[in-house]
N, C-alpha and C. Protein backbone atom coordinates (compact mmCIF):
# COMPACT_ATOMS: atom_id res chain seq x y z
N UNK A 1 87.88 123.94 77.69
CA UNK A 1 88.47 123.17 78.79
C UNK A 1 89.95 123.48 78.87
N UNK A 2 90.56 123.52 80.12
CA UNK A 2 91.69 123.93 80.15
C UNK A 2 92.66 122.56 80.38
N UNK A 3 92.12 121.47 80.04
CA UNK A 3 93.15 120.42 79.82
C UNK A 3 92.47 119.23 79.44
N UNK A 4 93.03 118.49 78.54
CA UNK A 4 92.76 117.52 77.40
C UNK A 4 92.05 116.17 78.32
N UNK A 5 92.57 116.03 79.49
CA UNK A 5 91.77 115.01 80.63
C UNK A 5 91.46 115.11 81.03
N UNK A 6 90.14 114.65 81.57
CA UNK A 6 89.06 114.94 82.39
C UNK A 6 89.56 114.19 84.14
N UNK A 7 90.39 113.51 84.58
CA UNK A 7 90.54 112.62 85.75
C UNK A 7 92.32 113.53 85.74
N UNK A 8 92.29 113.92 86.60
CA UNK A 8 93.64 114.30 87.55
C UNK A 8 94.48 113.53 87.92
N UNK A 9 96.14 113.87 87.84
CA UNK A 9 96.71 112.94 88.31
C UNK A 9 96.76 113.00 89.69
N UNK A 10 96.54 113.95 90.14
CA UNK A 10 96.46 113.89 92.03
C UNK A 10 95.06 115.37 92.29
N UNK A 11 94.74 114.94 93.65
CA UNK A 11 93.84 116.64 93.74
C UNK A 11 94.05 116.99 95.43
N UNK A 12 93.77 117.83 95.30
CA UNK A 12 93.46 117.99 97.02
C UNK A 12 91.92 118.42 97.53
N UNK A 13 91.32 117.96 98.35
CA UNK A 13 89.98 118.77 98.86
C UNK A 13 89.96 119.85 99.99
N UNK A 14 89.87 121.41 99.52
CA UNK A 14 89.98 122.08 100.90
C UNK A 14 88.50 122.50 101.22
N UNK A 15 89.35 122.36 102.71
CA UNK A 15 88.55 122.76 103.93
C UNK A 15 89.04 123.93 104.78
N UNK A 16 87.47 124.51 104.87
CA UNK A 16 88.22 125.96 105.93
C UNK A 16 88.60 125.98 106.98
N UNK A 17 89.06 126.39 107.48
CA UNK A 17 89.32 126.54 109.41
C UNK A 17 88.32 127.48 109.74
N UNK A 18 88.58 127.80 111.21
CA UNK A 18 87.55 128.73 112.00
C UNK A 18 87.38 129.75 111.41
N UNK A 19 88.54 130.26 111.01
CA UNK A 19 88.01 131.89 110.32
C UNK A 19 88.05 131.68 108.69
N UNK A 20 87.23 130.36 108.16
CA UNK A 20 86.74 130.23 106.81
C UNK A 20 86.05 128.99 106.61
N UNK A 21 85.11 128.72 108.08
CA UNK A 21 84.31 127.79 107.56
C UNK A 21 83.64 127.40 106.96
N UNK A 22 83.00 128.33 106.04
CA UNK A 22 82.40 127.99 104.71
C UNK A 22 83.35 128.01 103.51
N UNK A 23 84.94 127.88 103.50
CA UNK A 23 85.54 127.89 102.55
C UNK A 23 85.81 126.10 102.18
N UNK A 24 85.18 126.19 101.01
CA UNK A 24 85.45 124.75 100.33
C UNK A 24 86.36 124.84 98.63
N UNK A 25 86.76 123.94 98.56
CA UNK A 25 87.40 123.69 96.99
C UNK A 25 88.31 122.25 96.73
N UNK A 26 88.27 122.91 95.52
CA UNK A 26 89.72 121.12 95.18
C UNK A 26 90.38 121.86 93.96
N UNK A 27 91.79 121.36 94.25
CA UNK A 27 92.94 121.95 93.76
C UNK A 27 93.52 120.60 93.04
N UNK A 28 92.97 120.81 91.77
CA UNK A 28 93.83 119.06 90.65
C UNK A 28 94.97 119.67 89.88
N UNK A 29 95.60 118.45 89.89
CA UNK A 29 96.99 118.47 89.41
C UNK A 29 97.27 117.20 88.27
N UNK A 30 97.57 117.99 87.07
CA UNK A 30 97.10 116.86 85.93
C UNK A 30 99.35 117.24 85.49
N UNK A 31 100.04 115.88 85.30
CA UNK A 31 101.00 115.89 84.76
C UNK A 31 101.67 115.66 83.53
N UNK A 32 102.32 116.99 82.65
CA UNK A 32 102.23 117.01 81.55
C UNK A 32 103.83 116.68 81.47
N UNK A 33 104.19 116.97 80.12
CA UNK A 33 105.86 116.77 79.75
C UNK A 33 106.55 118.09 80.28
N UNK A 34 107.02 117.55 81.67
CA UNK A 34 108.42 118.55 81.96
C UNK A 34 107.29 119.06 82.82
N UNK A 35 106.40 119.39 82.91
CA UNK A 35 105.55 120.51 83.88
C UNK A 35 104.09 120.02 84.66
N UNK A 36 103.46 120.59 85.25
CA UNK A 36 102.40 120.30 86.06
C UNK A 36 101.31 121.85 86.24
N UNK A 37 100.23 120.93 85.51
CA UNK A 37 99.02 121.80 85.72
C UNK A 37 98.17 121.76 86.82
N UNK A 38 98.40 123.44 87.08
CA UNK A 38 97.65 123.25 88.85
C UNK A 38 96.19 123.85 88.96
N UNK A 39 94.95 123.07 89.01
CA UNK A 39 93.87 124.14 88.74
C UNK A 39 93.23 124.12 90.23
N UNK A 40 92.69 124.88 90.63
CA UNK A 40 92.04 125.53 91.68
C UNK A 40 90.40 126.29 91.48
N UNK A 41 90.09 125.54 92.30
CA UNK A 41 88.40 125.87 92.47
C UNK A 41 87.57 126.37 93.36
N UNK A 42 87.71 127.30 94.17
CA UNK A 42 87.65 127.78 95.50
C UNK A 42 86.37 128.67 95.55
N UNK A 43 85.46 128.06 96.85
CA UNK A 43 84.23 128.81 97.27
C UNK A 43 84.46 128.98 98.77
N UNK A 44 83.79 130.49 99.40
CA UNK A 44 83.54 130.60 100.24
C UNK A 44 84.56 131.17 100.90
N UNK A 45 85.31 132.02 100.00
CA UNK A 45 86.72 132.71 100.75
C UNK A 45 86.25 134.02 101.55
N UNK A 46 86.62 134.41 102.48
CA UNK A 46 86.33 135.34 103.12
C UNK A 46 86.57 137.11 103.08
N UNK A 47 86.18 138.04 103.59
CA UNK A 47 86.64 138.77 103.23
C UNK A 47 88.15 139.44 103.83
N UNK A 48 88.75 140.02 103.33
CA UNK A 48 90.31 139.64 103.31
C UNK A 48 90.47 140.97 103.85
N UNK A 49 91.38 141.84 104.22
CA UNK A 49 92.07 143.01 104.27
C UNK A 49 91.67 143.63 102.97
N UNK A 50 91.04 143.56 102.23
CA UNK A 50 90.50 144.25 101.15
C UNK A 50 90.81 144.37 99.80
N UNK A 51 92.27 143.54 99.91
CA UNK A 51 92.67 143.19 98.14
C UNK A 51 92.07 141.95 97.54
N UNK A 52 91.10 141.41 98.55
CA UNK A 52 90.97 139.86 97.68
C UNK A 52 91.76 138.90 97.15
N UNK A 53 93.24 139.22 97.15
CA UNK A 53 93.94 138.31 96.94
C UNK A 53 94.31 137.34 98.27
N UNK A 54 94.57 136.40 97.80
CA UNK A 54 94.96 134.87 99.34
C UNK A 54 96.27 134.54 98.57
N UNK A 55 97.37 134.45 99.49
CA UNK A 55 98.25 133.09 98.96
C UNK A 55 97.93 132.00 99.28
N UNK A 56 98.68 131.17 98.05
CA UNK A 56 98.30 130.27 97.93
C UNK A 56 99.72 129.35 97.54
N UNK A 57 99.74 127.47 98.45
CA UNK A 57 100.83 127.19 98.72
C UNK A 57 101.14 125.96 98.86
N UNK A 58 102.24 125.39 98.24
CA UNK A 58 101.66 123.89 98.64
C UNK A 58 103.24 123.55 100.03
N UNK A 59 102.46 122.89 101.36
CA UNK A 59 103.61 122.56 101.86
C UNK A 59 104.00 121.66 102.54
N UNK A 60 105.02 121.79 102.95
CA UNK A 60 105.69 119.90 103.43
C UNK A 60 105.13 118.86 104.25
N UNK A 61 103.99 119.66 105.13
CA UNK A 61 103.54 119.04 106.13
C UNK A 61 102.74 118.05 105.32
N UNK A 62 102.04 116.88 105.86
CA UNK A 62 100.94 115.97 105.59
C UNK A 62 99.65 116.01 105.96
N UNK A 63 99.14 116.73 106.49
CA UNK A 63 98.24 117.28 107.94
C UNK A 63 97.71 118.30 107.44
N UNK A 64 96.20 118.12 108.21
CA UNK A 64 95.28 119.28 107.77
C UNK A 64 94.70 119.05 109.28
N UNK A 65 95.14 118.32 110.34
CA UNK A 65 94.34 118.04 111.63
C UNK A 65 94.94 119.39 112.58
N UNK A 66 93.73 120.29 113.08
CA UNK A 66 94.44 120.52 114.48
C UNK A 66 93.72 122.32 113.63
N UNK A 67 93.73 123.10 114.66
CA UNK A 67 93.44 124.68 114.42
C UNK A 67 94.93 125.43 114.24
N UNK A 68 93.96 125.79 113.19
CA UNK A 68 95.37 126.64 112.49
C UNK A 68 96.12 125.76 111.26
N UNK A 69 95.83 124.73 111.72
CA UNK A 69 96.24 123.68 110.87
C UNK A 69 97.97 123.50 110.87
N UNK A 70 98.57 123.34 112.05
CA UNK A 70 99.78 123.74 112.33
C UNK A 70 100.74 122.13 111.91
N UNK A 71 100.09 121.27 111.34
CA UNK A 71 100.65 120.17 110.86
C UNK A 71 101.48 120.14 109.29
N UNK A 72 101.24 121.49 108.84
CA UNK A 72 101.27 121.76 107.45
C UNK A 72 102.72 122.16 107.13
N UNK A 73 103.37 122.81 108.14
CA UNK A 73 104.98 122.84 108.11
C UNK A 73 104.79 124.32 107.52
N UNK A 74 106.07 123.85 106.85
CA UNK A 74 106.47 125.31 105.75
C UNK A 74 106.11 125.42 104.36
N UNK A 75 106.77 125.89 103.26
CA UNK A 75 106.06 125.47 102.07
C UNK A 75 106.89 124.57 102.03
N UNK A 76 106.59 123.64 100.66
CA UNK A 76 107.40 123.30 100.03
C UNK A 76 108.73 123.49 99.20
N UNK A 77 109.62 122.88 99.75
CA UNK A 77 110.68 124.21 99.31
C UNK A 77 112.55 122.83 99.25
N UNK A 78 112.44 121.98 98.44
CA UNK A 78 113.38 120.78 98.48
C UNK A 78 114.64 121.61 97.75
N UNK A 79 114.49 122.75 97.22
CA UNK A 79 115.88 123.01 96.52
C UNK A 79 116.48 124.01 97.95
N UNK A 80 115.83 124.82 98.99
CA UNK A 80 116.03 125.27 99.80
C UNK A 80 116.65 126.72 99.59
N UNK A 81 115.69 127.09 98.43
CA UNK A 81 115.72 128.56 98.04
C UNK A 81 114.67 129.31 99.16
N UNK A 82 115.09 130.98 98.57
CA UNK A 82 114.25 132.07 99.13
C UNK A 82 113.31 132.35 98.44
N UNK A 83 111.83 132.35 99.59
CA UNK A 83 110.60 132.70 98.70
C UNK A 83 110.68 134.52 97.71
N UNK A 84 110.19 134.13 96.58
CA UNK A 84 109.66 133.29 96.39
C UNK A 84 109.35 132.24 95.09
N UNK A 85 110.94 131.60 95.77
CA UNK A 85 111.27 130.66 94.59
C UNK A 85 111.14 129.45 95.25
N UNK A 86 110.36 128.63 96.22
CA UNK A 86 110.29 127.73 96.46
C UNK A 86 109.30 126.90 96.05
N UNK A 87 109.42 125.12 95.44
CA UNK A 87 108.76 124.62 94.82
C UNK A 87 107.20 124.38 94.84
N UNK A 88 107.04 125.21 95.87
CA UNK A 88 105.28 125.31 96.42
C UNK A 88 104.87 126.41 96.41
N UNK A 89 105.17 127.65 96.03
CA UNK A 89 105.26 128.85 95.86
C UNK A 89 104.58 129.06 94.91
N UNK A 90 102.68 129.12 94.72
CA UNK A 90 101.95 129.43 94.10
C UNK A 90 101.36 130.97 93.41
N UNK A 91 100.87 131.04 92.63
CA UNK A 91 100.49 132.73 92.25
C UNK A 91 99.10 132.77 93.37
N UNK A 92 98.80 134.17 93.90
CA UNK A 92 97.64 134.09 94.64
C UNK A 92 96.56 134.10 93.86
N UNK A 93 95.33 133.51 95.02
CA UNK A 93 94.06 133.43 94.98
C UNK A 93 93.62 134.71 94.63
N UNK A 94 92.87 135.06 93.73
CA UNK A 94 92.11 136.41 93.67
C UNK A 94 90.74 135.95 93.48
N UNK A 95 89.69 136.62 94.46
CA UNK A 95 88.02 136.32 95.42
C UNK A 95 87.04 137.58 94.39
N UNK A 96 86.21 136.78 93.75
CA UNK A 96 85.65 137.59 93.34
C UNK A 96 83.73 137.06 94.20
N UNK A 97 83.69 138.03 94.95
CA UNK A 97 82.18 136.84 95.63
C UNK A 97 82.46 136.22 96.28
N UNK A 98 83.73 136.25 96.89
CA UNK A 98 84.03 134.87 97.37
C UNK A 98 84.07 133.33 97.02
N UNK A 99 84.60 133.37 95.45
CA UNK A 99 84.86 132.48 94.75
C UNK A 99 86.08 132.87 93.53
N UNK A 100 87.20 131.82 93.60
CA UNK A 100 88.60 131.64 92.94
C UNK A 100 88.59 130.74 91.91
N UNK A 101 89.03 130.92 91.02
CA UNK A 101 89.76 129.77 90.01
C UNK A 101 91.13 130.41 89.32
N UNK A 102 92.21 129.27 89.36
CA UNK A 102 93.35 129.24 88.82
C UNK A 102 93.66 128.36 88.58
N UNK A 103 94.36 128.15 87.15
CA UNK A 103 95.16 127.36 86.55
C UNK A 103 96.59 128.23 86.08
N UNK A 104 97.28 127.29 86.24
CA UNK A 104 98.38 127.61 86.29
C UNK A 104 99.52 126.27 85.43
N UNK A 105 100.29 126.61 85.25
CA UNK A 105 101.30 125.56 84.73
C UNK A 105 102.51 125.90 85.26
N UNK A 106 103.51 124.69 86.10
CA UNK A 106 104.86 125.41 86.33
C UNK A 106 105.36 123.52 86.32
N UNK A 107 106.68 124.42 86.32
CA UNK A 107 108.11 123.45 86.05
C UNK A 107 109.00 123.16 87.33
N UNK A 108 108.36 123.76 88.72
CA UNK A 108 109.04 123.15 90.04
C UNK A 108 108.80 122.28 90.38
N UNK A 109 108.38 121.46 90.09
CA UNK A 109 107.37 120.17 90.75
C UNK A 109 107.09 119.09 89.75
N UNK A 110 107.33 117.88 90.45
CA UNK A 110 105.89 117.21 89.49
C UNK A 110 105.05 116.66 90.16
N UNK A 111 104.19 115.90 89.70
CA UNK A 111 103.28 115.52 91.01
C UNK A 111 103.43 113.88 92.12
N UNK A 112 104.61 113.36 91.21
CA UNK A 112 104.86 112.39 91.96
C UNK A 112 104.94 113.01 93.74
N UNK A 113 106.04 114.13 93.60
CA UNK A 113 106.61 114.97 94.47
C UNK A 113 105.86 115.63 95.56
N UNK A 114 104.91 115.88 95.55
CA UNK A 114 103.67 116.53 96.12
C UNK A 114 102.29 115.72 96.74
N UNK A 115 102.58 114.41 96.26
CA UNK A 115 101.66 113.18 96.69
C UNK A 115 101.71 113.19 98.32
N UNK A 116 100.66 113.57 99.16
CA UNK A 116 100.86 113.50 100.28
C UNK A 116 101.02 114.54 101.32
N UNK A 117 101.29 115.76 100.52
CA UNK A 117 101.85 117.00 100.98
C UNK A 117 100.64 117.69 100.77
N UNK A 118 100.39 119.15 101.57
CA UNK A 118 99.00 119.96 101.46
C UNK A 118 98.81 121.25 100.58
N UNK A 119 98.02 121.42 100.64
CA UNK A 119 97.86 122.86 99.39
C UNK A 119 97.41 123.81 100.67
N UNK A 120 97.64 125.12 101.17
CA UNK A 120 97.22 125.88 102.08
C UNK A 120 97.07 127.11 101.41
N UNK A 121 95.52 127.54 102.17
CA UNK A 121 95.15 129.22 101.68
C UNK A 121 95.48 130.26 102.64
N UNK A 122 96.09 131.19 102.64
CA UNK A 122 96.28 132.03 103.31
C UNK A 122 95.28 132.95 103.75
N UNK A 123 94.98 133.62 104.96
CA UNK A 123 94.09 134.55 104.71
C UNK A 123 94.49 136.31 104.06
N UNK A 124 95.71 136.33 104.24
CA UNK A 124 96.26 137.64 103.27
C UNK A 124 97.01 137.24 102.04
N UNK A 125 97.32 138.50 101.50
CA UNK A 125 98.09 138.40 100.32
C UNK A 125 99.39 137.92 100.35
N UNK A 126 100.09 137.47 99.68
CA UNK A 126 101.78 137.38 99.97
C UNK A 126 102.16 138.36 99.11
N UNK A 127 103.04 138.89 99.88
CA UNK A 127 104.19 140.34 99.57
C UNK A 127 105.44 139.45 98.89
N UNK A 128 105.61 138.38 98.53
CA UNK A 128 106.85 138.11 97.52
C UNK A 128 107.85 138.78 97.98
N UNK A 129 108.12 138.92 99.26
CA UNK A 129 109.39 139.22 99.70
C UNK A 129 110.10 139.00 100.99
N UNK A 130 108.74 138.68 101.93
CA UNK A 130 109.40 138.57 103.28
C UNK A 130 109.40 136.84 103.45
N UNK A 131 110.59 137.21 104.30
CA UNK A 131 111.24 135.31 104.47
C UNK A 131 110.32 134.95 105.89
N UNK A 132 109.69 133.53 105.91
CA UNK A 132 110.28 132.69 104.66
C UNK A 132 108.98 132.47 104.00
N UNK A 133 107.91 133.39 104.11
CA UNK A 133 106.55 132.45 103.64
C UNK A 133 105.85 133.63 103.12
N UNK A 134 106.45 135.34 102.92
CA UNK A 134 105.58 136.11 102.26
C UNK A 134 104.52 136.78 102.67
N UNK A 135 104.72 136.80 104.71
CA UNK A 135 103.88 137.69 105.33
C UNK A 135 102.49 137.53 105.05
N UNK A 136 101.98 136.50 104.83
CA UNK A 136 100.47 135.61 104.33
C UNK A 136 99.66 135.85 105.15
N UNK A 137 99.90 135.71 106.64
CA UNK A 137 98.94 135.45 107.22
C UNK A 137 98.42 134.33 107.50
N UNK A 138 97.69 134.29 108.43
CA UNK A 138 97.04 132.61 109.27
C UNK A 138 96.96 131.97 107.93
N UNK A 139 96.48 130.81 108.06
CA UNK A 139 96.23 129.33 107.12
C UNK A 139 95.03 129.45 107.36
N UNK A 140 94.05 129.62 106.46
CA UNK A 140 92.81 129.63 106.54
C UNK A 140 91.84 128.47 105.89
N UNK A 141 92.51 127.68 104.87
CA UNK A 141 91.80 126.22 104.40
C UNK A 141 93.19 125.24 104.38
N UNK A 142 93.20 124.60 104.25
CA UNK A 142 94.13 123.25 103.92
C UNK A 142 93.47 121.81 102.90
N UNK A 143 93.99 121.12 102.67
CA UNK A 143 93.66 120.43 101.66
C UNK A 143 94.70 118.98 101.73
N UNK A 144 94.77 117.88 102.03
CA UNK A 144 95.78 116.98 101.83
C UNK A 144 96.03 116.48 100.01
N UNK A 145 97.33 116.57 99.30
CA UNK A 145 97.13 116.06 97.84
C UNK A 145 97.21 114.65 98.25
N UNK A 146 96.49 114.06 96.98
CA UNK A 146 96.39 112.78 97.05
C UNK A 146 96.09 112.17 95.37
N UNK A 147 96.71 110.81 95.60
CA UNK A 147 96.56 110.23 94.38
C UNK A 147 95.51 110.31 93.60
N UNK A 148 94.76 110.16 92.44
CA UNK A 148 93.51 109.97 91.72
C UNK A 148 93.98 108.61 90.93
């Protein structure tokens, strides 16, 4: 097991949009000392431009309503750095079958901070370089975080 509790301190449930309606998952967020474990569970990702990788992102918006999911804002990003150092600035999704898992641990965030805010899948890779979001591509699932 990749963490000592079984109940999350927050999770999100995603859902696909049009061009990933069979994409489902939940993204929990368990809070440790100084850092936050982010795990990710993802089915039904699509096929991509051909690297299989998705970014992946958590951002300011609250909203998962509407196509495209255009309620979701930008990432998360409160220190108002360049990606891709902003506090929602996840490692990508990599699709094997069309199914993801990542865990991850980082120190931008905690989860008080993120209560409310969305986790978004990209349908391309992020290039870690172009401003301000890494040339991703559409929003292809969304997810609202929420308390547990």
């Amino acid at each position: 097991m990749y963490h000592d509790r079984e109940r999350p301190d927050a999770a999100a449930y995603l859902v696909g949009g049009k061009d990933a309606p069979d994409l489902t998952g939940t993204v929990r967020f368990y809070q440790e000392a100084g850092r936050v474990l982010v795990a990710a569970d993802v089915e039904g990702l699509p096929q991509n431009s051909g690297s299989g990788f998705f970014a992946f992102h958590i951002h300011e918006g609250s909203s998962c309503l509407g196509t495209g999911f255009p309620e979701t804002g930008g990432h998360y990003n409160p220190g108002k750095t360049d990606h891709p150092h902003h506090a929602g600035d996840l490692p990508p999704l990599l699709a094997y079958r069309g199914r993801a898992f990542l865990a991850v641990r980082t120190d931008r965030f905690r989860v008080r901070d993120i209560i409310g805010r969305t986790v978004v899948i990209h349908g391309d890779a992020d290039d870690f370089h172009t401003q301000p979001s890494g040339n991703a591509g559409m929003k292809i699932a969304c997810g609202v975080i929420r308390k547990r």
